[in-house]
Protein backbone atom coordinates (compact mmCIF):
# COMPACT_ATOMS: atom_id res chain seq x y z
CA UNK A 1 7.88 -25.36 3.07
CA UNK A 2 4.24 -24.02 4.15
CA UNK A 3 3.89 -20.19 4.50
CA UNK A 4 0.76 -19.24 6.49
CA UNK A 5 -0.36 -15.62 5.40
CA UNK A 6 -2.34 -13.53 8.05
CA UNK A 7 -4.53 -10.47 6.41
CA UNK A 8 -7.17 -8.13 7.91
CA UNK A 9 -7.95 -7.11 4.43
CA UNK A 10 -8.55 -9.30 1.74
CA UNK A 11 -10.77 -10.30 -1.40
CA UNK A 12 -13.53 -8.46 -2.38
CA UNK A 13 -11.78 -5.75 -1.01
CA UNK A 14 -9.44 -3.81 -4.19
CA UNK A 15 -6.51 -2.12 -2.85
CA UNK A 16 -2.38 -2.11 -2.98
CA UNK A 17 -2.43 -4.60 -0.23
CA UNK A 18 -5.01 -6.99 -1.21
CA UNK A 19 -2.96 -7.10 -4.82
CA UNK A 20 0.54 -7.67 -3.57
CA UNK A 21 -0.76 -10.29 -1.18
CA UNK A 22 -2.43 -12.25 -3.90
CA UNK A 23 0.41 -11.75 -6.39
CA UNK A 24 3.07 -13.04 -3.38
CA UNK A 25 0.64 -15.72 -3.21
CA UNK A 26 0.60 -16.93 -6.48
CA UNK A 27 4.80 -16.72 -6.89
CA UNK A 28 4.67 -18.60 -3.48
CA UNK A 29 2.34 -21.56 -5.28
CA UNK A 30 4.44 -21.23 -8.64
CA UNK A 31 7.66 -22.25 -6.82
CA UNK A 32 5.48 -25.33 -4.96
CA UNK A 33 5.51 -23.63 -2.16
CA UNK A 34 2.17 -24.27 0.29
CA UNK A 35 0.14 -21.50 1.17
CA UNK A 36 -2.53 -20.95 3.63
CA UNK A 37 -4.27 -17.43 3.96
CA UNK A 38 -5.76 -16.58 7.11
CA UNK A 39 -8.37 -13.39 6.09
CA UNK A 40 -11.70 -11.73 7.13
CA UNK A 41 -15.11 -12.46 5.15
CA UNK A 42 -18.99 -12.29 5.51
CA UNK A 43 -19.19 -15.80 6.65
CA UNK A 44 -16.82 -18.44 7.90
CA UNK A 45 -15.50 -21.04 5.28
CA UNK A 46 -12.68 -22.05 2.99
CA UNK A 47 -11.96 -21.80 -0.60
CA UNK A 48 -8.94 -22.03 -2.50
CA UNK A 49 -8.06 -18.60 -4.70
CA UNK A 50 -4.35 -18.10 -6.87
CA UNK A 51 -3.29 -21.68 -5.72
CA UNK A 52 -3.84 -20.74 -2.44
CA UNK A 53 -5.98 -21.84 0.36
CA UNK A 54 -7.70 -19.24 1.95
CA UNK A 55 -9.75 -19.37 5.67
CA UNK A 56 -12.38 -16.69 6.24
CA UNK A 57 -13.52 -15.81 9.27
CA UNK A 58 -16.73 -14.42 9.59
CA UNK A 59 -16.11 -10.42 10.25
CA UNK A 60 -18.17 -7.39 10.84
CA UNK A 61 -17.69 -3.79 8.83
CA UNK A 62 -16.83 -0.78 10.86
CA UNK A 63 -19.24 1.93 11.17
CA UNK A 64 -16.69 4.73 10.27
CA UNK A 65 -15.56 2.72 7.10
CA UNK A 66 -17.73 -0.11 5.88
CA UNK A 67 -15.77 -1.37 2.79
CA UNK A 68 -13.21 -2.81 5.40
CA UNK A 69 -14.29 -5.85 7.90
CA UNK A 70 -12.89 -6.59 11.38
CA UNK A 71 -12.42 -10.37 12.77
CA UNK A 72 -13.63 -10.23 16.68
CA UNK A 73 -11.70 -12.31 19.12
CA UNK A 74 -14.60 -15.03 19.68
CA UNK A 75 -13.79 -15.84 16.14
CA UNK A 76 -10.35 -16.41 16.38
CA UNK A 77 -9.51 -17.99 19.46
CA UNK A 78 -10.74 -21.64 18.83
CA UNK A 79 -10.04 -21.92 15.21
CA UNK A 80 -7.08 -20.70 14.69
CA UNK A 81 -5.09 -22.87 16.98
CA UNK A 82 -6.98 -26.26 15.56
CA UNK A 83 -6.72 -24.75 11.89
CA UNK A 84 -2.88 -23.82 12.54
CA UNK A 85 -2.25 -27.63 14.10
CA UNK A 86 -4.21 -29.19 11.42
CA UNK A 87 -1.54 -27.05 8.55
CA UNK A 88 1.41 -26.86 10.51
CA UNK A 89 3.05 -24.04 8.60
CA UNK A 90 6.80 -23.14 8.79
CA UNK A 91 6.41 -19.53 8.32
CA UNK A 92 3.72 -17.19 10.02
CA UNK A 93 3.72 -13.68 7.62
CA UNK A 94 1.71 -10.84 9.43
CA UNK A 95 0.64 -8.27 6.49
CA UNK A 96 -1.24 -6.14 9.11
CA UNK A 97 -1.13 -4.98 12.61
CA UNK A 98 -4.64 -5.80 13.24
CA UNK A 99 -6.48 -8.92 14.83
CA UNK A 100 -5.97 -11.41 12.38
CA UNK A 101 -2.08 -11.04 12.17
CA UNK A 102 -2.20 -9.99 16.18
CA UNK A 103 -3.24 -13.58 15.99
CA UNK A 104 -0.82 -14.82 13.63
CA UNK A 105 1.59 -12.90 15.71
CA UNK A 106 0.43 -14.91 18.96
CA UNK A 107 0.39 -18.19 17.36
CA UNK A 108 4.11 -18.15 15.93
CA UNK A 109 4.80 -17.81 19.39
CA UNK A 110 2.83 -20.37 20.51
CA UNK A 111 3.97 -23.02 18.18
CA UNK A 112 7.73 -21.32 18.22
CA UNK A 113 7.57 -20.50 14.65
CA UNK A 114 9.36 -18.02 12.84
CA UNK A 115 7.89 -14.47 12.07
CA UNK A 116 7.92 -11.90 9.34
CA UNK A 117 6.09 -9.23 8.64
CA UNK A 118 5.36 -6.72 5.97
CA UNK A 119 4.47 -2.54 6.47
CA UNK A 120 2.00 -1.66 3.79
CA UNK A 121 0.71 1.30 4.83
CA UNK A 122 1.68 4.44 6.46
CA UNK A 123 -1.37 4.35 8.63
CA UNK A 124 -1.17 8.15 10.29
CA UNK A 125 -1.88 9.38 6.94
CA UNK A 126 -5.33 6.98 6.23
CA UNK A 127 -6.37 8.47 10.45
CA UNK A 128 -9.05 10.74 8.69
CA UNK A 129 -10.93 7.66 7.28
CA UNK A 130 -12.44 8.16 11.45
CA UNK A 131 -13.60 11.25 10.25
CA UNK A 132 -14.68 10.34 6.75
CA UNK A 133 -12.43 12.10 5.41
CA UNK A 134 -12.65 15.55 7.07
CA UNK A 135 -9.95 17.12 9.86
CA UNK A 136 -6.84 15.60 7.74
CA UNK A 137 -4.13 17.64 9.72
CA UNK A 138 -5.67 16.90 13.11
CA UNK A 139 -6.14 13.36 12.78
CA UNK A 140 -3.28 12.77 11.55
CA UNK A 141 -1.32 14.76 13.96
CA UNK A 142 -3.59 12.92 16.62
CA UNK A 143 -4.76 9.38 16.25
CA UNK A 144 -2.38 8.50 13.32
CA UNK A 145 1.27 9.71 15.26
CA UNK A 146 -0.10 8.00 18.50
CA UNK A 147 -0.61 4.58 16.51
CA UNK A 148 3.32 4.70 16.24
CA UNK A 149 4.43 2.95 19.84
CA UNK A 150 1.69 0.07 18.49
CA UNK A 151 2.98 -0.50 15.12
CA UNK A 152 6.63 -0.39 16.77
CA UNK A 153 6.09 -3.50 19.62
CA UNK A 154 3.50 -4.99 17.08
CA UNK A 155 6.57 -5.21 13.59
CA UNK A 156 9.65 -5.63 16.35
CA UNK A 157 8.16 -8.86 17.48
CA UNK A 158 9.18 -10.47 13.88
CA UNK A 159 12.36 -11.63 12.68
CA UNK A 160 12.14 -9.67 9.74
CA UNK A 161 9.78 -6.79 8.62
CA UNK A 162 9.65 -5.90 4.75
CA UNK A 163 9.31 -2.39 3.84
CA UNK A 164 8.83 -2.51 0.24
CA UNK A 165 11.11 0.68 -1.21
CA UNK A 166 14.08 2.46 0.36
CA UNK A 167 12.19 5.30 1.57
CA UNK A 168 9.63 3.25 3.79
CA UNK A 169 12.51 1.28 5.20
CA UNK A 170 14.24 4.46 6.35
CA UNK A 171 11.18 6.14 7.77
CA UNK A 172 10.75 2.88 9.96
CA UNK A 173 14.54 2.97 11.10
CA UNK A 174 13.90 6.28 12.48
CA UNK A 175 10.50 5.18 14.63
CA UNK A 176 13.15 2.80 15.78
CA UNK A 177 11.73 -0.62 14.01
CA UNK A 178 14.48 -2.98 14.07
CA UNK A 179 15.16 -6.25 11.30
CA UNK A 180 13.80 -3.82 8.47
CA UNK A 181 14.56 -6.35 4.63
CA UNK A 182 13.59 -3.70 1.71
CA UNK A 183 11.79 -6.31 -0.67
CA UNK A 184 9.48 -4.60 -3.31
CA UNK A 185 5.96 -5.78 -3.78
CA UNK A 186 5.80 -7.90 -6.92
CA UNK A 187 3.39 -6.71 -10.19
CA UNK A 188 1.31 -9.03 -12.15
CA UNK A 189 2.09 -8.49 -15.71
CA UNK A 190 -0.96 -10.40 -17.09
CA UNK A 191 -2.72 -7.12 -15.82
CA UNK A 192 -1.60 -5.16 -18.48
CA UNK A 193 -0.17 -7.33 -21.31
CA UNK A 194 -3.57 -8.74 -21.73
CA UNK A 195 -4.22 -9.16 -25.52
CA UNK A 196 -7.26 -8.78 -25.63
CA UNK A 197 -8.27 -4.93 -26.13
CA UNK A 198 -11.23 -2.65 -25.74
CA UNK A 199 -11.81 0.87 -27.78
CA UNK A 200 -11.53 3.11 -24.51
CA UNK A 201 -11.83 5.96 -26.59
CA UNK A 202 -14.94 5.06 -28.26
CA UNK A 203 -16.59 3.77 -24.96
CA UNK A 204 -15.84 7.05 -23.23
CA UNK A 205 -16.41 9.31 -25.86
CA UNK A 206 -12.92 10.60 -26.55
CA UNK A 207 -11.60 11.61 -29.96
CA UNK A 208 -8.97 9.34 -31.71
CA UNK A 209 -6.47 11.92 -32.22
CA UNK A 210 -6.85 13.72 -28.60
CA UNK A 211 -4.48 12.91 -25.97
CA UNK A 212 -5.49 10.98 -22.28
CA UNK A 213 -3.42 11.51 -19.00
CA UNK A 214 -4.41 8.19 -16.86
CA UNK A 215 -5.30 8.07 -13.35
CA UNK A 216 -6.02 4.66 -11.85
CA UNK A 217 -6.73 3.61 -8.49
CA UNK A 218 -9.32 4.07 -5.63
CA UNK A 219 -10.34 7.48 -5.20
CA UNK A 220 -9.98 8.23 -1.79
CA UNK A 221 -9.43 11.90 0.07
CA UNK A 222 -5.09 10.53 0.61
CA UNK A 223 -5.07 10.07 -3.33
CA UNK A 224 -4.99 14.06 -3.36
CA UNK A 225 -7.01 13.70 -6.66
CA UNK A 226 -7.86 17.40 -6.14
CA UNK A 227 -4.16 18.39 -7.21
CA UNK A 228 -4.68 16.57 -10.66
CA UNK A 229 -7.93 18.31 -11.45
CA UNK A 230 -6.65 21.44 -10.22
CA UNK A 231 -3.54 21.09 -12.67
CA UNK A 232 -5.71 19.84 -15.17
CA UNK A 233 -7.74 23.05 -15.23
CA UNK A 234 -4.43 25.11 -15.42
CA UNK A 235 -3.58 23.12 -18.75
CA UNK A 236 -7.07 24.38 -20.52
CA UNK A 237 -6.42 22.03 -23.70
CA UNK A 238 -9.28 21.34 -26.05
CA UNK A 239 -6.80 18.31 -27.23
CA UNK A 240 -5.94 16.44 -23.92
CA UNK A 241 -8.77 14.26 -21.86
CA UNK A 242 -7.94 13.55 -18.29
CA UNK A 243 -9.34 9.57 -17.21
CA UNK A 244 -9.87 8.95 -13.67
CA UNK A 245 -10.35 5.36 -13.45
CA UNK A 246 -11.42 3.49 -10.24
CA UNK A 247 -14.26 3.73 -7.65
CA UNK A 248 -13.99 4.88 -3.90
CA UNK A 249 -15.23 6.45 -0.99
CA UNK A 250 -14.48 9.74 -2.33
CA UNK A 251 -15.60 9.49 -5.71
CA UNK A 252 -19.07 12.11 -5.57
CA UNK A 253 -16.65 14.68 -4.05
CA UNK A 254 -14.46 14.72 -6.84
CA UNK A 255 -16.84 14.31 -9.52
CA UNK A 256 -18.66 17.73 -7.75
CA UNK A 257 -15.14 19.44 -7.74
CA UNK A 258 -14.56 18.77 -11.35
CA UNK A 259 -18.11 20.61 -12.04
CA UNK A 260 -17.23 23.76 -9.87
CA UNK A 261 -14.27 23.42 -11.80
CA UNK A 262 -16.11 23.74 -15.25
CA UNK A 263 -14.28 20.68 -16.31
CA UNK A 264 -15.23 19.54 -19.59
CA UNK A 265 -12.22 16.78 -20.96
CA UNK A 266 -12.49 14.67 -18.18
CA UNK A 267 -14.26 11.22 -17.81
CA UNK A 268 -14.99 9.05 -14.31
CA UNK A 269 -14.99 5.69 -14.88
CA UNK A 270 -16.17 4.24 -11.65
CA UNK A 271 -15.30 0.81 -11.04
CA UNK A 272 -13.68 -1.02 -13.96
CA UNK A 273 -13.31 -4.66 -14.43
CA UNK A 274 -9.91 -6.32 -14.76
CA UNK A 275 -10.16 -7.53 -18.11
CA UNK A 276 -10.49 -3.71 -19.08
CA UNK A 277 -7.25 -2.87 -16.97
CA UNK A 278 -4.71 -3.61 -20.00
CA UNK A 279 -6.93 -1.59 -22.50
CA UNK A 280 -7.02 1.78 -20.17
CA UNK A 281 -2.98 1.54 -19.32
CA UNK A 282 -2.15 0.99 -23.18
CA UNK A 283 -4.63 3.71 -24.30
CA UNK A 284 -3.18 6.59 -22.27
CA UNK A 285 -0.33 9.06 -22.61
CA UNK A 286 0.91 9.66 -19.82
CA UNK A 287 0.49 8.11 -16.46
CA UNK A 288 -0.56 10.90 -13.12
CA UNK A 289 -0.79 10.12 -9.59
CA UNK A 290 -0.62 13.68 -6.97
CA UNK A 291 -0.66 10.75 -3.92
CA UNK A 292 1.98 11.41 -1.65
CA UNK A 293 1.36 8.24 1.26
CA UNK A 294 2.01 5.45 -1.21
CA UNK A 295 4.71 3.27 0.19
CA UNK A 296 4.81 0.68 -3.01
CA UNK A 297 2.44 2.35 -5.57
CA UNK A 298 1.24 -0.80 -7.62
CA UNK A 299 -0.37 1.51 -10.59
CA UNK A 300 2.82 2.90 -11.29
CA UNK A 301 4.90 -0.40 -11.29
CA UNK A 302 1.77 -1.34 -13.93
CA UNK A 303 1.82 2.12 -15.68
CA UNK A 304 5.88 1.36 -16.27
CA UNK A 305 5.24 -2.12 -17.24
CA UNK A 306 2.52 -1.01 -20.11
CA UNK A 307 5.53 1.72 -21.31
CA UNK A 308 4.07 5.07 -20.14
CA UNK A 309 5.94 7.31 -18.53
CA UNK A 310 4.49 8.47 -14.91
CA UNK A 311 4.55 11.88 -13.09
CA UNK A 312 4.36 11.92 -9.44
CA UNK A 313 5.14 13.50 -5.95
CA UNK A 314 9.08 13.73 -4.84
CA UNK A 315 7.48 12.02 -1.99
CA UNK A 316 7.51 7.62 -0.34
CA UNK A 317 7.08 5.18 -2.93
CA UNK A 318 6.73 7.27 -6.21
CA UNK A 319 10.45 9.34 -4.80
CA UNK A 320 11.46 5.40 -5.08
CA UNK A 321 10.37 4.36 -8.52
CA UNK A 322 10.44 7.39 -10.48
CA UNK A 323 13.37 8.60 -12.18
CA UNK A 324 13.56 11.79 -13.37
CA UNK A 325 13.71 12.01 -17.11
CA UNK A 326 14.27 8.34 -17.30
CA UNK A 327 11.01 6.67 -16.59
CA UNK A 328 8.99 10.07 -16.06
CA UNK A 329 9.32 13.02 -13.90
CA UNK A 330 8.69 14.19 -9.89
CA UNK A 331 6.63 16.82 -9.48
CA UNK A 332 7.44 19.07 -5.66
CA UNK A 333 4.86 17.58 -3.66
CA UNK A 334 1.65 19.26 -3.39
CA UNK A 335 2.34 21.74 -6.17
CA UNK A 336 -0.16 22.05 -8.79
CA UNK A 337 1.78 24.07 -11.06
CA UNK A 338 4.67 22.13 -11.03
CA UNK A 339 2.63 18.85 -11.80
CA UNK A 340 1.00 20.55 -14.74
CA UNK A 341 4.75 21.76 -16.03
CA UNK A 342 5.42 18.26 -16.29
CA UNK A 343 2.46 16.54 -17.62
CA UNK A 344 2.57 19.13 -20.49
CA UNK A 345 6.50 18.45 -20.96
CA UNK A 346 5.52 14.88 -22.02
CA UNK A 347 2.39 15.35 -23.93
CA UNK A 348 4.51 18.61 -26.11
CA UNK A 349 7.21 16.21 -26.63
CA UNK A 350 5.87 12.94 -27.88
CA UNK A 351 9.73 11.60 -28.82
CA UNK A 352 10.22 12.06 -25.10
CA UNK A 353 7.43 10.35 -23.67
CA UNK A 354 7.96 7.27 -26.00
CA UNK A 355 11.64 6.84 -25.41
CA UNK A 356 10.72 7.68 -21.30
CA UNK A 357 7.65 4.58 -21.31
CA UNK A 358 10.53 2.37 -23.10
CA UNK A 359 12.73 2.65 -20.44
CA UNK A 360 9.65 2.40 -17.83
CA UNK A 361 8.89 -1.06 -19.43
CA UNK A 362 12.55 -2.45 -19.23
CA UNK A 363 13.19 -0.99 -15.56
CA UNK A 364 9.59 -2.61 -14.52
CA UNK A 365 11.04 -6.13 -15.59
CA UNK A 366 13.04 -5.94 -11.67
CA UNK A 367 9.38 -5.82 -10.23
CA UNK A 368 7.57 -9.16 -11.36
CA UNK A 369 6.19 -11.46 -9.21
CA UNK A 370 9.06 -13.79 -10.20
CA UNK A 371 12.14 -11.89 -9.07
CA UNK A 372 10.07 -9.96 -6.12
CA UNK A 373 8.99 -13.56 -4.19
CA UNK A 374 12.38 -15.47 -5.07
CA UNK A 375 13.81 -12.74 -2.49
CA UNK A 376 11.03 -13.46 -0.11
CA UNK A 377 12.04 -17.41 0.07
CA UNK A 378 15.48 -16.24 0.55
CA UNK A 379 14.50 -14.51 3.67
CA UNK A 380 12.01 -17.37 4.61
CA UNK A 381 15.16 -19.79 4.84
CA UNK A 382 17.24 -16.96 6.48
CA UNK A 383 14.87 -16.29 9.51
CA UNK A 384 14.31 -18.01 13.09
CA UNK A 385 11.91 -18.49 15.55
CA UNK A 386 12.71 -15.59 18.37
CA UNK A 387 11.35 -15.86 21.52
CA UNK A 388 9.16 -12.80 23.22
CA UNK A 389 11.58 -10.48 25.02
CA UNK A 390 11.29 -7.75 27.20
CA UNK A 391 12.88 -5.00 25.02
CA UNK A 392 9.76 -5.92 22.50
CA UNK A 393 7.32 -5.49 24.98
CA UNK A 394 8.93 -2.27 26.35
CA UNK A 395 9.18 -0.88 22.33
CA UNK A 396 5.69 0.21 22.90
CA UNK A 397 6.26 2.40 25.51
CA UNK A 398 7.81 5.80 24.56
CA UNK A 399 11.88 6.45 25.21
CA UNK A 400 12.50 7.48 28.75
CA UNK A 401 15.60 9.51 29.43
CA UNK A 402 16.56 8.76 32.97
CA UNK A 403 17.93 11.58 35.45
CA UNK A 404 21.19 11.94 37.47
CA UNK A 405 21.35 9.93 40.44
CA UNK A 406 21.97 12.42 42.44
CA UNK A 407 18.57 13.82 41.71
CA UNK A 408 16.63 10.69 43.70
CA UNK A 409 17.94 12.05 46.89
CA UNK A 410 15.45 14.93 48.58
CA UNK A 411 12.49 13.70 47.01
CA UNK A 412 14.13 11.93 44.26
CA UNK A 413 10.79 9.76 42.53
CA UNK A 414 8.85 13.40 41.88
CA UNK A 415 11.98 14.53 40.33
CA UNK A 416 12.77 11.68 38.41
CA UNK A 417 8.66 12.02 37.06
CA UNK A 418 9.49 15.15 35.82
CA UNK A 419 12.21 14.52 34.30
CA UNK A 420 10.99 11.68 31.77
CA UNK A 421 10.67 12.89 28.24
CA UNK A 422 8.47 11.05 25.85
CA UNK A 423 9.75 10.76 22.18
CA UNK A 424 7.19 8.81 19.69
């Protein structure tokens, strides 16, 4: 079997998607399975990376967001038919909704091949990234509901989509996707396990006997970082250091809240290498994330797999993982004072918090890369080639309800214009 892999986001790009690509990759390779990765880059050229081989395409960075890199159709339209002949893949997997995969998507019709996809990201809530950031409620309201008829056609064209938790899967049953699998992204354990370890404390000044609450990710306005500094203030502990690990667009903002604040215990990182990963998961206490649009939060599958115990919004992915007094707690979504509540619940009780990150590190086990992808191959042997129908191409357009037909006569096409309700 050969899996061809279509990507509008890819290495040197750090994010939840770039990571559960790679680590499908390498379980894909692992069971001898060929892969081919179809992604965007600065130039054009091939290299091989986890096993796998990868095609870039020469892309150019949007204005609005530079760290991400769009493949233009003069790029595409030559190569990938010879490149797709030359590889002759059995599966085509679409992992966005975006010109490379529209291509994938094109080309598994083309060469009648089956197609799956996967939903990463619940795009309405990233529409401010137009904005940089700023109008949240109206872009999203705006730009990010009206991508819905898109991402509909686009995902009901597959065989199978993956939604990668329960509460993603129902979301996209009520935008009326259809084929929805619920297969959870796989976590590389080597990320945290690693045995080689770094004095965190000592490199960011932190007492030995003080207590850390971790964040790690890229710090972004939908990571709702605010919330955590906000609870952290609320706390006012001499004893307990807050780490906010990662770099991102929004990382200045939140390093100038955290001054207006008067913040004193709290350290940002900026970027970290991987090799310090293991040594920031294993140093903390307690494991915070306030983000509410996370479909498949990898940090927390990692936070569980180093055995800390994670507090996060009754909201998507974390609602998912997180089980209350079990593996950590939910916080009410948005709430500030209810976060802090929590967080100080585990760092008061430190029998609680160490018999909570046990069970975080056994129920993680269900997540690696192992299990995860031998459920993908399942549904790679499961799925067919489906032709383009009319139904897909009409998904796009919003649900009409059609009138009486009594109401044609007199006039009947004004009428029946009126009477068409749209529903996204």
């Amino acid at each position: 079997m050969k899996v061809a892999i279509f990507t509008d986001t890819f290495v040197p790009q750090t994010n939840g998607v770039v990571s559960s690509i790679r680590n499908l990759a390498k379980g894909l390779v692992n069971k001898n399975i060929d892969v081919v990765i179809f992604a965007p880059g600065k130039t054009t050229h091939m290299e091989y990376i986890d096993g796998a081989k990868v095609y870039f395409f020469k892309a150019r960075p949007l204005r609005f967001l530079p760290d991400y890199m769009v493949v233009w159709p003069e790029q595409i339209s030559f190569r990938f038919s010879v490149l797709l002949e030359m590889e002759k893949p059995d599966i085509f997997h679409v992992q966005t909704p975006f010109t490379v995969s529209f291509a994938g998507s094109y080309y598994s019709w083309r060469f009648k091949k089956p197609l799956v996809g996967t939903f990463h990201t619940l795009l309405e809530d990233y529409a401010a990234y137009f904005t940089k950031g700023n109008f949240q409620s109206l872009m999203k309201k705006t730009i990010g509901k009206s991508g819905w008829p898109y991402f509909r056609t686009f995902f009901n064209r597959c065989s199978a989509t993956i939604a990668p938790l329960h509460e993603m899967a129902k979301l996209l049953k009520e935008k009326r996707f259809r084929n929805i699998v619920v297969i959870p992204n796989g976590i590389d354990f080597s990320r945290v396990n690693n045995k080689k370890r770094f004095d965190i404390r000592r490199l960011n000044h932190i007492p030995k006997n003080a207590k850390i609450i971790l964040h790690l990710g890229r710090i972004s306005f939908e990571k709702k970082i605010d919330i955590l500094l906000k609870s952290f203030k609320e706390m006012d502990r001499k004893d307990v250091y807050l780490l906010v690990v990662g770099s991102g667009p929004s990382l200045k903002n939140y390093e100038k809240l955290a001054k207006k604040l008067k913040l004193k215990n709290i350290r940002f990182t900026g970027y970290v290498d991987d090799k310090y990963i293991a040594s920031y998961y294993n140093s903390a206490d307690v494991f915070a994330t306030p983000s509410d649009t996370e479909i498949c939060p990898m940090v927390v599958l990692e936070a569980f797999a180093a055995g800390k115990p994670v507090v996060g919004p009754d909201h998507m992915g974390t609602k998912d993982l997180i089980i209350d007094n079990y593996n950590g707690f939910k916080f009410k979504r948005g709430d500030q004072n209810d976060l802090t509540g929590k967080l100080l619940l585990l760092l008061n009780n430190k029998r609680l918090a160490k018999q909570l990150g046990k069970h975080a590190k056994k129920y993680s086990e269900k997540y690696s890369i192992e299990k995860t992808t031998a459920r993908v191959i399942e549904l790679y042997k499961k799925v067919k080639y489906r032709p383009y129908r009319l139904k897909d191409l009409l998904a796009f357009w919003p649900s009409i309800k059609f009138p009486p037909s009594h109401e044609f006569k007199n006039g009947g096409l004004i009428s029946y214009l009126r009477s068409i309700k749209f529903q996204f």
